[in-house]
Protein backbone atom coordinates (compact mmCIF):
# COMPACT_ATOMS: atom_id res chain seq x y z
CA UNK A 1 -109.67 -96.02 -137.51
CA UNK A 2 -108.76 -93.30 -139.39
CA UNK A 3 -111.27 -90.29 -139.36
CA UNK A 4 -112.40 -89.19 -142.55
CA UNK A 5 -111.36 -86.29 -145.15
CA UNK A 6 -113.72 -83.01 -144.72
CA UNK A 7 -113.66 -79.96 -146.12
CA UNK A 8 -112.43 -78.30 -142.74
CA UNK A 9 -109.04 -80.69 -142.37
CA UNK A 10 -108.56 -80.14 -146.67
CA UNK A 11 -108.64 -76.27 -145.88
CA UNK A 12 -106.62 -76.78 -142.81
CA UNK A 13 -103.74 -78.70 -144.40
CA UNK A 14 -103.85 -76.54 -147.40
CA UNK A 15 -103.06 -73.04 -145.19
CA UNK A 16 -100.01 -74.71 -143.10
CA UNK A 17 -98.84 -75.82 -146.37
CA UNK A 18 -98.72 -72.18 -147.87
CA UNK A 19 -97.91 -70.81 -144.44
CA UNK A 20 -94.42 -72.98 -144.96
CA UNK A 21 -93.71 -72.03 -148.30
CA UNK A 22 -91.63 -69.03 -148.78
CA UNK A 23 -92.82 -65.72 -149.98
CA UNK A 24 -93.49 -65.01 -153.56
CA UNK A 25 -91.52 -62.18 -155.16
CA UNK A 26 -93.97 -59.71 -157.27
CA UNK A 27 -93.43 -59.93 -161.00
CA UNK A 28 -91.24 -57.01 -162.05
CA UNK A 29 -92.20 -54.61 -164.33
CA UNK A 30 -90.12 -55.08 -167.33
CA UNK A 31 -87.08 -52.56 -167.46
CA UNK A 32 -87.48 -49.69 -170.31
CA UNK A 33 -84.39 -48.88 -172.17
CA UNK A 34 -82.85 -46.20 -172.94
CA UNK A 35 -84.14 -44.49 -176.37
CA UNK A 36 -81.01 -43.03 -177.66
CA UNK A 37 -80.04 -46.44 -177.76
CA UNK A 38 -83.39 -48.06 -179.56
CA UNK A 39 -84.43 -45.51 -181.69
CA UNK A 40 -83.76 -46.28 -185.45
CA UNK A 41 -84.25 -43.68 -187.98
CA UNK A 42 -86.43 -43.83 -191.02
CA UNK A 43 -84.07 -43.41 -193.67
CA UNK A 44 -85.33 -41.87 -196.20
CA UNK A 45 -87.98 -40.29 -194.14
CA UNK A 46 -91.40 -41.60 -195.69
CA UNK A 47 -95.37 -40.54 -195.32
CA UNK A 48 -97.64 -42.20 -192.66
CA UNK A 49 -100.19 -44.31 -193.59
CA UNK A 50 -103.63 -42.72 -194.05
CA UNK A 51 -105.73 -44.83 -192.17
CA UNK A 52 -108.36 -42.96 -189.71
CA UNK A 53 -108.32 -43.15 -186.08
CA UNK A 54 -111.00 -41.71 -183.54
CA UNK A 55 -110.88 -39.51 -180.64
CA UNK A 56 -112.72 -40.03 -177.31
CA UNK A 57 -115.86 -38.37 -178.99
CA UNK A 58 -116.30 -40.74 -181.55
CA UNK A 59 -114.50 -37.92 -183.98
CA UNK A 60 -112.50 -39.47 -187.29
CA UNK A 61 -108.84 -38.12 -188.06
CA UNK A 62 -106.28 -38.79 -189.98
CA UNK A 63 -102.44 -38.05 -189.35
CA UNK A 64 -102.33 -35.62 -192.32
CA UNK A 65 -104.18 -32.98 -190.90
CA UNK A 66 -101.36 -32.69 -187.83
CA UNK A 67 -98.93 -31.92 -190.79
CA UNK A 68 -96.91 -28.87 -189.51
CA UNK A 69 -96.48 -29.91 -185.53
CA UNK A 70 -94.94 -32.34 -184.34
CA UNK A 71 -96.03 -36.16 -183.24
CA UNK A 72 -95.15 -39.04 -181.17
CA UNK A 73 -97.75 -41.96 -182.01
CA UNK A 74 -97.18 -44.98 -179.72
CA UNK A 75 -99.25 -47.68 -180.96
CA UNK A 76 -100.78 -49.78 -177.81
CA UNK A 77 -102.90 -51.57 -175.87
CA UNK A 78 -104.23 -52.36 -172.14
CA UNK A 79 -103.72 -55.85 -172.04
CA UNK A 80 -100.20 -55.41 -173.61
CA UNK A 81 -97.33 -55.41 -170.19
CA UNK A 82 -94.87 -53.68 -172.23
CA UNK A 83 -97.68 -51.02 -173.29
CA UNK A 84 -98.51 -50.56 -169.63
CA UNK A 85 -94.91 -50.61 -168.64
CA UNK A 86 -94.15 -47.70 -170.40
CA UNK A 87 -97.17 -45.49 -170.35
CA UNK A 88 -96.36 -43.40 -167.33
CA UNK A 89 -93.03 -42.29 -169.26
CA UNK A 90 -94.93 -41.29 -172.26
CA UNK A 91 -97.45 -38.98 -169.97
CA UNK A 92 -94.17 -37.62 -168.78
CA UNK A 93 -92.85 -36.94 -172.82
CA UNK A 94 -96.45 -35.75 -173.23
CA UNK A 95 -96.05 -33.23 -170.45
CA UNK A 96 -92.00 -32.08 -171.49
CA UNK A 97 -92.89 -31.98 -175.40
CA UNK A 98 -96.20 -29.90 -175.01
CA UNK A 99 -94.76 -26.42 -174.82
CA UNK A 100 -92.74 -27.34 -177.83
CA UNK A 101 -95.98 -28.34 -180.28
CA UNK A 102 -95.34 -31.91 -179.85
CA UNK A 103 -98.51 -34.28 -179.32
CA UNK A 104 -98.16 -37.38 -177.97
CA UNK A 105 -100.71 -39.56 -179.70
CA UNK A 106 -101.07 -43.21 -178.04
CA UNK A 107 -103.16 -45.18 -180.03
CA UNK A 108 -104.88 -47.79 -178.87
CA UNK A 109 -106.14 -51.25 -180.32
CA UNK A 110 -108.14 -52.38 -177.59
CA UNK A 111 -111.43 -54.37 -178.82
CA UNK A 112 -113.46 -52.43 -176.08
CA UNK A 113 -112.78 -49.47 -177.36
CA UNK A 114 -112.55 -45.76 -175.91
CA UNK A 115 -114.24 -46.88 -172.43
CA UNK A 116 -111.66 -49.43 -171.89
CA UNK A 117 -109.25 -47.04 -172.63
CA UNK A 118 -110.84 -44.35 -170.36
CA UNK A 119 -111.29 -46.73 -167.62
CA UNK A 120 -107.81 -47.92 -167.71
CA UNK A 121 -106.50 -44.00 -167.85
CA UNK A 122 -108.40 -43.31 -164.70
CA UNK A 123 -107.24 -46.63 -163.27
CA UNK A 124 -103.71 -45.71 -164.06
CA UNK A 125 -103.77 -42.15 -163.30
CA UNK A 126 -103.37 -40.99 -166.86
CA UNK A 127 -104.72 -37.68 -167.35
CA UNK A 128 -101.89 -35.80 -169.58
CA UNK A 129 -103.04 -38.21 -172.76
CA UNK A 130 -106.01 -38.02 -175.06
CA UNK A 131 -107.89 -41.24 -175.48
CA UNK A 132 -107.35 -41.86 -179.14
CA UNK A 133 -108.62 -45.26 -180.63
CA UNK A 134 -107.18 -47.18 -183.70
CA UNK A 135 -110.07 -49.46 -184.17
CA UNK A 136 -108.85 -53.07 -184.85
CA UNK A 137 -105.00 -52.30 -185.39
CA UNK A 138 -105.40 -50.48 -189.06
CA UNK A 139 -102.86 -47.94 -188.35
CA UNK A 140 -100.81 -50.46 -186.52
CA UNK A 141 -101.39 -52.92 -189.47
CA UNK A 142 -100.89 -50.57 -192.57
CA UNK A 143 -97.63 -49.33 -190.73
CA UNK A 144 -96.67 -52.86 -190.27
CA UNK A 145 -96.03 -52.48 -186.93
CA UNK A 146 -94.65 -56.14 -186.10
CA UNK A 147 -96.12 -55.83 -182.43
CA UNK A 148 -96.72 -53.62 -180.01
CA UNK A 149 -95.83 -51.22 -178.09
CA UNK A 150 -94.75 -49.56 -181.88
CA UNK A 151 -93.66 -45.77 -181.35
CA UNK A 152 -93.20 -43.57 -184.70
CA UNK A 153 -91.73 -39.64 -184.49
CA UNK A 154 -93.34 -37.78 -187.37
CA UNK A 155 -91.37 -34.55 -188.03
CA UNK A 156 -93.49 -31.23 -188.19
CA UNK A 157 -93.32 -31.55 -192.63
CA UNK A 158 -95.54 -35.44 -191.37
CA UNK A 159 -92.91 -37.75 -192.03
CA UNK A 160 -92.07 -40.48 -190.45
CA UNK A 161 -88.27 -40.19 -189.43
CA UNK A 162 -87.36 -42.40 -186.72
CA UNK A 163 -89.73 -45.75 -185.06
CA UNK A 164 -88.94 -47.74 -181.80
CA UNK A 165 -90.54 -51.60 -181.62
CA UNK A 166 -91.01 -52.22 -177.90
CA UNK A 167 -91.19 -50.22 -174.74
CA UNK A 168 -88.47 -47.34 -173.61
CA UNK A 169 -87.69 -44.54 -170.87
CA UNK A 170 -89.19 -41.41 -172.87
CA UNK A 171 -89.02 -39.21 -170.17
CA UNK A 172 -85.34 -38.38 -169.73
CA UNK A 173 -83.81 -34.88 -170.46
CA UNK A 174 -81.89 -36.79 -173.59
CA UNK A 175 -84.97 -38.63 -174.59
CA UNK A 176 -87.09 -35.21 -174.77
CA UNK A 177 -83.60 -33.61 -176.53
CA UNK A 178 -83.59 -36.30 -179.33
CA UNK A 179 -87.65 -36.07 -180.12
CA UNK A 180 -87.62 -32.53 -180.39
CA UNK A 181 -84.04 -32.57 -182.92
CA UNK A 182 -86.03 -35.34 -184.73
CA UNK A 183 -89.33 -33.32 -185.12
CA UNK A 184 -87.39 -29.93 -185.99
């Protein structure tokens, strides 16, 4: 007679069978490139779109009113792996470009808004970024960003000159020596 199926031999079974399988390899983050060799210039240079975006306070802006320094506005989100990938890098650009009136802007399109944003920077161990919000992609949209991450280099005069579609290494010594030539 055979004795019958209980939750304590399913369980049992179950961990010798994952005890024999072999170890799963973590997924790898995916590998940034280099942005000498993804950046593509905006030829002619044109003007950003106007569309508002909001601080961590709730505060409106617009790109215009950055006219004269220069920007880096990376259009993201949380839930985005390429986004994530490459946010560490762009603290770093934040961190290299700041003595040189440079802002890194990240701009994010995340439904939850600034908190998820805020709890994902203190997750993350972001702290050299603001927490800017693009509420429901309208930046992303009226730049027509095809997906994200998007990454635009507005030139102190607020053109855009050069974009990048997908995630790259910003923080290398040629990296911060091509943003700052761009921006002038």
């Amino acid at each position: 007679m055979m004795s019958p199926i209980t939750r304590r031999t399913v369980l049992a079974a179950g961990s010798i069978l994952a005890a024999a399988l072999p170890p799963r390899k973590p997924l790898a983050a995916p590998k940034l490139r280099d942005l000498a060799d993804v950046l593509v210039p905006t030829d002619p240079p044109t003007v950003p779109p106007d569309a508002p975006f909001f601080d961590a306070g709730g505060a409106e802006h617009r790109l215009a009113a950055f006219r004269g320094h220069g920007m880096v506005v990376n259009l993201w989100a949380t839930w985005c792996a390429p986004c994530v990938a490459e946010m560490p890098s762009l603290q770093a650009l934040s961190v290299a470009l700041a003595p040189f009136d440079i802002a890194v802007m990240p701009l994010s399109s995340d439904r939850g808004g600034v908190e998820t944003v805020r709890a994902w920077f203190k997750e993350h161990d972001i702290a050299a970024l603001p927490i800017l919000i693009d509420p429901k992609g309208a930046l992303a949209r009226a730049w027509g960003a095809h997906g994200l991450p998007t990454t635009i280099v507005i030139d102190r005069q607020g053109r855009d000159v050069a974009r990048l579609e997908g995630p790259a290494a910003w923080e290398s010594p040629l990296s911060i020596a091509l943003i700052r030539r761009l921006v002038g």
